[in-house]
PDB file of N, CA and C in Angstrom:
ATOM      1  N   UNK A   1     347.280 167.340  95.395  1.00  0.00           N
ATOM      2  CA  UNK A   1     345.846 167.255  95.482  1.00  0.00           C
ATOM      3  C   UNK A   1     345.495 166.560  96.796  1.00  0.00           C
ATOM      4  N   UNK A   2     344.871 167.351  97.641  1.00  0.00           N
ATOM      5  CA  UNK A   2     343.805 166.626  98.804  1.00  0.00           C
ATOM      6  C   UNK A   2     342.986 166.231  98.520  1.00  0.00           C
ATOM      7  N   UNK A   3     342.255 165.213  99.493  1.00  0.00           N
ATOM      8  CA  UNK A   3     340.520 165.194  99.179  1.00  0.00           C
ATOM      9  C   UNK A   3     339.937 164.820 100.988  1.00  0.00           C
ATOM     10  N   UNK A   4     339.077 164.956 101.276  1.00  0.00           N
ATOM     11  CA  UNK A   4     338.627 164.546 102.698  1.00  0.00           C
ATOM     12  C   UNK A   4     337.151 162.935 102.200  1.00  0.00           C
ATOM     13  N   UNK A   5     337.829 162.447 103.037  1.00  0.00           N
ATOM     14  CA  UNK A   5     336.827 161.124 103.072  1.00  0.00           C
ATOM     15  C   UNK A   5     336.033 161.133 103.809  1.00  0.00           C
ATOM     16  N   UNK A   6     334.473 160.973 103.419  1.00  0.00           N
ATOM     17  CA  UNK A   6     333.479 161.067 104.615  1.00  0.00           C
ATOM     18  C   UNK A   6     332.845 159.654 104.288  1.00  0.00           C
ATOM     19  N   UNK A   7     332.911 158.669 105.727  1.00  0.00           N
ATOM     20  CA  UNK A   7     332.126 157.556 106.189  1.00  0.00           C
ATOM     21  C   UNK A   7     330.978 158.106 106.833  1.00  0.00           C
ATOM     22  N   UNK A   8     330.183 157.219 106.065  1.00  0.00           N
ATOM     23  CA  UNK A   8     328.801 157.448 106.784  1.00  0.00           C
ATOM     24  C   UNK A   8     328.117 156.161 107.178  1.00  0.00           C
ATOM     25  N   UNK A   9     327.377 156.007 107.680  1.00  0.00           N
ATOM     26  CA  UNK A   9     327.148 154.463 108.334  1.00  0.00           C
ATOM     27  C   UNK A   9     325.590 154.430 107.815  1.00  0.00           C
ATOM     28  N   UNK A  10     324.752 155.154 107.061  1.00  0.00           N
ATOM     29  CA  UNK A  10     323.585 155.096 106.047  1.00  0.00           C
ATOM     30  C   UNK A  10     324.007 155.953 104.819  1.00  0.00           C
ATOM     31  N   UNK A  11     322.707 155.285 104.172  1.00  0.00           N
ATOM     32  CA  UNK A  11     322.776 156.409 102.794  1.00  0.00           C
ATOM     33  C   UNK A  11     321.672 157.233 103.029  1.00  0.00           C
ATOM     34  N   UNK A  12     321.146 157.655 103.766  1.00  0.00           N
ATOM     35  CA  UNK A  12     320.564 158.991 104.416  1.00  0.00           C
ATOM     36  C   UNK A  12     321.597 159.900 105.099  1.00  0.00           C
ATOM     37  N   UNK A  13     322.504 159.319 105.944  1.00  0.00           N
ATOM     38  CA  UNK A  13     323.458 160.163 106.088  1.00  0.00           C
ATOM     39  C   UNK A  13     324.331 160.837 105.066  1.00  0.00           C
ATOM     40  N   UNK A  14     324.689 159.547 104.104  1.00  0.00           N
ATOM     41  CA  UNK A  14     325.812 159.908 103.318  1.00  0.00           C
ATOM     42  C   UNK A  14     325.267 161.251 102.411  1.00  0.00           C
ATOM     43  N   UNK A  15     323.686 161.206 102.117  1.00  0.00           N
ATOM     44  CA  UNK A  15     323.131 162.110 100.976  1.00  0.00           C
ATOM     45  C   UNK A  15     323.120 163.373 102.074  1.00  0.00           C
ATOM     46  N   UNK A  16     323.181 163.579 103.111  1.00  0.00           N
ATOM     47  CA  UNK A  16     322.785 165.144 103.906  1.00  0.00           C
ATOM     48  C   UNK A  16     324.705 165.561 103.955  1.00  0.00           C
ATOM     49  N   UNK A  17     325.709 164.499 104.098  1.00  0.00           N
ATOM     50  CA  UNK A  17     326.803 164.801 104.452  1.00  0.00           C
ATOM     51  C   UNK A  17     327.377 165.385 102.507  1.00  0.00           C
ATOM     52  N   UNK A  18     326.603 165.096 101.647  1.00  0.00           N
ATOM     53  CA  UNK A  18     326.740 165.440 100.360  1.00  0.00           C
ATOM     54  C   UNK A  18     326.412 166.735 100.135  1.00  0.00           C
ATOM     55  N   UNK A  19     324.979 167.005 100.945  1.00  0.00           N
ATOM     56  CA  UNK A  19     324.425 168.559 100.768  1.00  0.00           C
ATOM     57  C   UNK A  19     325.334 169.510 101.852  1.00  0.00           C
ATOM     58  N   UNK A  20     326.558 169.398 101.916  1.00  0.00           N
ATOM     59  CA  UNK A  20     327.136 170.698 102.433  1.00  0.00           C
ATOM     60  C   UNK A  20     328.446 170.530 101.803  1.00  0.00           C
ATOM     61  N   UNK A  21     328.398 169.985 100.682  1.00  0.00           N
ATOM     62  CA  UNK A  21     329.479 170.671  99.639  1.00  0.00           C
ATOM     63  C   UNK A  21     329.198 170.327  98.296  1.00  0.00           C
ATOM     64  N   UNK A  22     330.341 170.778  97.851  1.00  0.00           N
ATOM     65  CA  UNK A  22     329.997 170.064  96.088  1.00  0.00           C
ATOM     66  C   UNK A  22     331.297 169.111  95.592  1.00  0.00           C
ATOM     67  N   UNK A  23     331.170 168.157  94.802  1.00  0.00           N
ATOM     68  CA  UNK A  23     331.367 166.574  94.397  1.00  0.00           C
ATOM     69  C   UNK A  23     331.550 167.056  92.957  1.00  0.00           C
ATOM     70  N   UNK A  24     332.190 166.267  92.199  1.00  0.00           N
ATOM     71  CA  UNK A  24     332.896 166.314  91.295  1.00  0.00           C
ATOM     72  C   UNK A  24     331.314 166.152  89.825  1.00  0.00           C
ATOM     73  N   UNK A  25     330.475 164.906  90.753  1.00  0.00           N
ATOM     74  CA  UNK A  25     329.282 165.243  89.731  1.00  0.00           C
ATOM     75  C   UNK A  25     328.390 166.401  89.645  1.00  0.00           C
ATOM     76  N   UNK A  26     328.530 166.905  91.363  1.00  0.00           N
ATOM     77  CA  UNK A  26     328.210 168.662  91.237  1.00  0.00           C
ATOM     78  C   UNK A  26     328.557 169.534  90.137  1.00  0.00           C
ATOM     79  N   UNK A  27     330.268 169.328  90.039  1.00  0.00           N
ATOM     80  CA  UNK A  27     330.661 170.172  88.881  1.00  0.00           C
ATOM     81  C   UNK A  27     329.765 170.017  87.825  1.00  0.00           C
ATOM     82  N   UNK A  28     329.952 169.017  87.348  1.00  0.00           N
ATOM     83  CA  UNK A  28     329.132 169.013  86.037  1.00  0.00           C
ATOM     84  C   UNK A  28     328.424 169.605  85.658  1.00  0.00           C
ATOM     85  N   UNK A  29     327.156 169.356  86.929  1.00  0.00           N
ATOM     86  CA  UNK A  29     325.801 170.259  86.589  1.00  0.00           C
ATOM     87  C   UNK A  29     325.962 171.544  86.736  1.00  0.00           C
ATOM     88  N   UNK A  30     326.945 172.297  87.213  1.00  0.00           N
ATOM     89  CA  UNK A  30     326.917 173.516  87.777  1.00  0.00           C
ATOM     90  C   UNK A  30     327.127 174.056  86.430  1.00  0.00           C
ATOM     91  N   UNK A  31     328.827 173.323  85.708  1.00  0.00           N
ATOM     92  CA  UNK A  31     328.904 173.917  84.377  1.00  0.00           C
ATOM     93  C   UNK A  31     328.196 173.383  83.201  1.00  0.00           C
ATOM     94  N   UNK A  32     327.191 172.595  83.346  1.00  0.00           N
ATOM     95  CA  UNK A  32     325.652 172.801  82.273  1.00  0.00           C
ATOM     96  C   UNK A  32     326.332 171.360  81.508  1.00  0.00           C
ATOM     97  N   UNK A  33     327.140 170.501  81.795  1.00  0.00           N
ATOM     98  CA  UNK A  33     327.814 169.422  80.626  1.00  0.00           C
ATOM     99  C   UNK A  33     327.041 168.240  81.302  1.00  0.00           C
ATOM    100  N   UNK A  34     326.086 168.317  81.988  1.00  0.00           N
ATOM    101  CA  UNK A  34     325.203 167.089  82.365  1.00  0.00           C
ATOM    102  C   UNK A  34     323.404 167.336  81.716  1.00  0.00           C
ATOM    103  N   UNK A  35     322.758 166.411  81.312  1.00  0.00           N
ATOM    104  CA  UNK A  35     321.281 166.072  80.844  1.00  0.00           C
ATOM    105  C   UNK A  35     320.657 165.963  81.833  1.00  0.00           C
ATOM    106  N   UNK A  36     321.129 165.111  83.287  1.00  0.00           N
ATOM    107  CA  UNK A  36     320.776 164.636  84.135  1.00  0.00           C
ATOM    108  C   UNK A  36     319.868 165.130  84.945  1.00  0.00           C
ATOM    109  N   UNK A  37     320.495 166.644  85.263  1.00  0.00           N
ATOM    110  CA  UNK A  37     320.237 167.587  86.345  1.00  0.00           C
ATOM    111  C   UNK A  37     320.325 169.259  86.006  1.00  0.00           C
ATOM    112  N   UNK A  38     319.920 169.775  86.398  1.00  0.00           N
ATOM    113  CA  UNK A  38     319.685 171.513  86.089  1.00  0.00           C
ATOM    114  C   UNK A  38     320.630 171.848  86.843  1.00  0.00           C
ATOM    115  N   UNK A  39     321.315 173.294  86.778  1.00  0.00           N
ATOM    116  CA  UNK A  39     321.859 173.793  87.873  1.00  0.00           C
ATOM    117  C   UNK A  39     321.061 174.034  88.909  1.00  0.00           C
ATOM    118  N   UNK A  40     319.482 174.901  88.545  1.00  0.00           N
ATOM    119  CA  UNK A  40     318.438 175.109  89.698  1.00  0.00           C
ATOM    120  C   UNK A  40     317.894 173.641  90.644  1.00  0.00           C
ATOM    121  N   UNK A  41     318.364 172.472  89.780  1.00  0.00           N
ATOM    122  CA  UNK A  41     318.032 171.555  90.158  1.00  0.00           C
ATOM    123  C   UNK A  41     319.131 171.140  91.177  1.00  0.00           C
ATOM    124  N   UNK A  42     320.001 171.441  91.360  1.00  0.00           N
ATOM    125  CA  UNK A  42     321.401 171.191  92.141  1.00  0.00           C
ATOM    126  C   UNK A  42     321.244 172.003  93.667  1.00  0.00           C
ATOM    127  N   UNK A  43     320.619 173.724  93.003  1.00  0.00           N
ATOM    128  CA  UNK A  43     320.539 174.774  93.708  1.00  0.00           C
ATOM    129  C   UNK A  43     319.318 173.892  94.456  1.00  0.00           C
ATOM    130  N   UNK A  44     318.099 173.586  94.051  1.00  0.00           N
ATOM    131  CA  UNK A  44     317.081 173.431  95.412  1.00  0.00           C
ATOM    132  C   UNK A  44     317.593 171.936  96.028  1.00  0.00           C
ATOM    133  N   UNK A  45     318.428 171.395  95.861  1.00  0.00           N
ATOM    134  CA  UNK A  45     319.039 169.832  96.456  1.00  0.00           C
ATOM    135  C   UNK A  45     319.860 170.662  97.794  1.00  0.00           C
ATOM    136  N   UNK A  46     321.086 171.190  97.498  1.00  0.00           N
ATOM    137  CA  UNK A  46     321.804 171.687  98.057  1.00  0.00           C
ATOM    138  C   UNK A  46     320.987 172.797  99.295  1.00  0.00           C
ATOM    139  N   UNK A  47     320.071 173.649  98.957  1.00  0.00           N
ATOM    140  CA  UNK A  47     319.744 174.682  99.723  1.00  0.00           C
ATOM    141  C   UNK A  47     318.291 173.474 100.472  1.00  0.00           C
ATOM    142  N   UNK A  48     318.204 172.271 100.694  1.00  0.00           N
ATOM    143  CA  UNK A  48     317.260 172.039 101.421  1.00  0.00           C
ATOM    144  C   UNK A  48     315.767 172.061 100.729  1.00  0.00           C
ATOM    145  N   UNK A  49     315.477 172.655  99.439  1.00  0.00           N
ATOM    146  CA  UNK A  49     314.099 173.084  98.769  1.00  0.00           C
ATOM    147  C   UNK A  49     313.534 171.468  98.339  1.00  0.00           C
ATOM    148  N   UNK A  50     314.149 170.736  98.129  1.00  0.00           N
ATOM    149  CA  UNK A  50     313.757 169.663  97.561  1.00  0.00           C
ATOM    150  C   UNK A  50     314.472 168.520  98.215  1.00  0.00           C
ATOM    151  N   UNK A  51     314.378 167.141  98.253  1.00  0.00           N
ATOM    152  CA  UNK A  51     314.738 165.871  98.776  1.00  0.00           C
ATOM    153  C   UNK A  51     316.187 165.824  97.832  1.00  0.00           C
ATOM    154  N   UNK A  52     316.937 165.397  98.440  1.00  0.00           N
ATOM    155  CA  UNK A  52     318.173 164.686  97.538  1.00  0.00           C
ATOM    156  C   UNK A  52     317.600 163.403  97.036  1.00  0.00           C
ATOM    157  N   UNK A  53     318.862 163.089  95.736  1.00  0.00           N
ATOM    158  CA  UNK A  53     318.358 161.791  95.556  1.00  0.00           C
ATOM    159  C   UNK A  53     318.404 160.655  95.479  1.00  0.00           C
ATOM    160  N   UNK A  54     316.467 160.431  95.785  1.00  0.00           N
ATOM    161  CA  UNK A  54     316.146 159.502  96.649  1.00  0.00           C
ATOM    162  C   UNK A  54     315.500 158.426  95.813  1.00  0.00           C
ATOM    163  N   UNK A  55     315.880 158.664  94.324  1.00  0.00           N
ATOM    164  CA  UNK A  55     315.383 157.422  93.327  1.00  0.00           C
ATOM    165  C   UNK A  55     316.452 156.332  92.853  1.00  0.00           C
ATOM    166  N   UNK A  56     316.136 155.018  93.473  1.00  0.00           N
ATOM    167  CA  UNK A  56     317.065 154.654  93.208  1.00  0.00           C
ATOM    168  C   UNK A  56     317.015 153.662  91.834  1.00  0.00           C
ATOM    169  N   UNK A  57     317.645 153.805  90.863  1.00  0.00           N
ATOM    170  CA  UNK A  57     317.806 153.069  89.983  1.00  0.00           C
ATOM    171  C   UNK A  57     318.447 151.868  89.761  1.00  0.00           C
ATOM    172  N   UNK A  58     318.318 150.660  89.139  1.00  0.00           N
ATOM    173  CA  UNK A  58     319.390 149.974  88.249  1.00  0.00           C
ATOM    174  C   UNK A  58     321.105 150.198  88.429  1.00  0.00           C
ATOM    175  N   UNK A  59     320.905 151.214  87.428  1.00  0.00           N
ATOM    176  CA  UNK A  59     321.954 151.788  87.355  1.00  0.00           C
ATOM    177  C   UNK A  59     322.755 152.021  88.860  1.00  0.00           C
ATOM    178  N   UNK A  60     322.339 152.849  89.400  1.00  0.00           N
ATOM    179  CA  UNK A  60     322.478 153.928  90.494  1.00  0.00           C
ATOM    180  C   UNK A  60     322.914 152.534  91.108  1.00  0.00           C
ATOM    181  N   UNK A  61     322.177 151.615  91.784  1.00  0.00           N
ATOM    182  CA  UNK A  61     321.881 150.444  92.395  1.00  0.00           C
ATOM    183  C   UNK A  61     323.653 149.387  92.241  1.00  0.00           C
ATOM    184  N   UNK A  62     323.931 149.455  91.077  1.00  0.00           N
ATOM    185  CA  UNK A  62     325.237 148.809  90.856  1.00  0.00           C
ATOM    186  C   UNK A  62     326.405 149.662  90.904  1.00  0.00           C
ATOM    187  N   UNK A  63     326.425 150.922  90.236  1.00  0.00           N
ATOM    188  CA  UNK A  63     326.834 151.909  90.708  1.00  0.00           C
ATOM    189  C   UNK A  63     327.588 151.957  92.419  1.00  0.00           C
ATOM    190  N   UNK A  64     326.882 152.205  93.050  1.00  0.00           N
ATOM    191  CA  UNK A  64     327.129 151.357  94.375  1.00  0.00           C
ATOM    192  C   UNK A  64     327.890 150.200  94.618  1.00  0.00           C
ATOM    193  N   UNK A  65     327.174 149.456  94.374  1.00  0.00           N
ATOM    194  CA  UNK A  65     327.785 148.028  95.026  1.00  0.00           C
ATOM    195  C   UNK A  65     329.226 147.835  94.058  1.00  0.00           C
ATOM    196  N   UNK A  66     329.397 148.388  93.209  1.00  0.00           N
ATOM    197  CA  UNK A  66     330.788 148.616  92.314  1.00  0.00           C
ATOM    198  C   UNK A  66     331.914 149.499  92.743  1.00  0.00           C
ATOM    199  N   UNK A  67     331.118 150.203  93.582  1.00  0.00           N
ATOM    200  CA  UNK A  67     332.090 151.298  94.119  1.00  0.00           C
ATOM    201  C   UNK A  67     333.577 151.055  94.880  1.00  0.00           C
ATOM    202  N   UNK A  68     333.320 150.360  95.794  1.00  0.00           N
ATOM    203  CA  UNK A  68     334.421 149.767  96.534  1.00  0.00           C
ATOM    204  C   UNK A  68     335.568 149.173  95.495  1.00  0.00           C
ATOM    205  N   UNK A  69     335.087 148.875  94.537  1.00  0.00           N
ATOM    206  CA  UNK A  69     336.120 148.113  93.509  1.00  0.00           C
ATOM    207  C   UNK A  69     336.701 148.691  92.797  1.00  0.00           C
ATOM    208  N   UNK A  70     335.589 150.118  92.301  1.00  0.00           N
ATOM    209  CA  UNK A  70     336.799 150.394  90.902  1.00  0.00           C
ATOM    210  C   UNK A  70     337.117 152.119  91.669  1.00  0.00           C
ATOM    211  N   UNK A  71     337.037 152.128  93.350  1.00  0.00           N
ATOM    212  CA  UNK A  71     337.469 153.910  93.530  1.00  0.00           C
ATOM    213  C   UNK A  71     338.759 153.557  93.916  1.00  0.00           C
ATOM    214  N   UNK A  72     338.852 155.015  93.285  1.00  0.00           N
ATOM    215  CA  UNK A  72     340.893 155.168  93.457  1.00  0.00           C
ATOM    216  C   UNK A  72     341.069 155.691  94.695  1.00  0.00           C
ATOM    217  N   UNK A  73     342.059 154.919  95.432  1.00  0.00           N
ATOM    218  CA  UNK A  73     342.381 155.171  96.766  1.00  0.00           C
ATOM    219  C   UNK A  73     343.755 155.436  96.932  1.00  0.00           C
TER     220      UNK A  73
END
């Protein structure tokens, strides 16, 4: 298994360097096992129709700052 690592030096970057592929939470929505998000909802993120996202939550918020700690490297 490969994977390619993309540094981004914002999270405006990191979300446009997101919209030219698909991510493992992509899968999800694509095969319908997420509440979260629509597939059409994936489709207008990805094709530019709508803002990526740009809400940031709680959640989302620690999510983050947790990241560095629990990703497998």
């Amino acid at each position: 298994m490969s994977y390619t690592e993309i540094v981004c030096a914002s999270r405006a970057e990191w979300l446009e360097q997101r919209r030219q592929g698909i991510g493992a939470s992509d899968a999800a929505v694509i095969l319908g096992l997420t509440k979260w998000k629509s597939p059409m909802g994936l489709y207008a993120e990805k094709t530019g129709l709508v803002p990526m996202g740009q809400e940031e939550t709680d959640l989302l918020e620690w999510g983050n700052r947790l990241e560095p700690v629990i990703a497998l490297k």
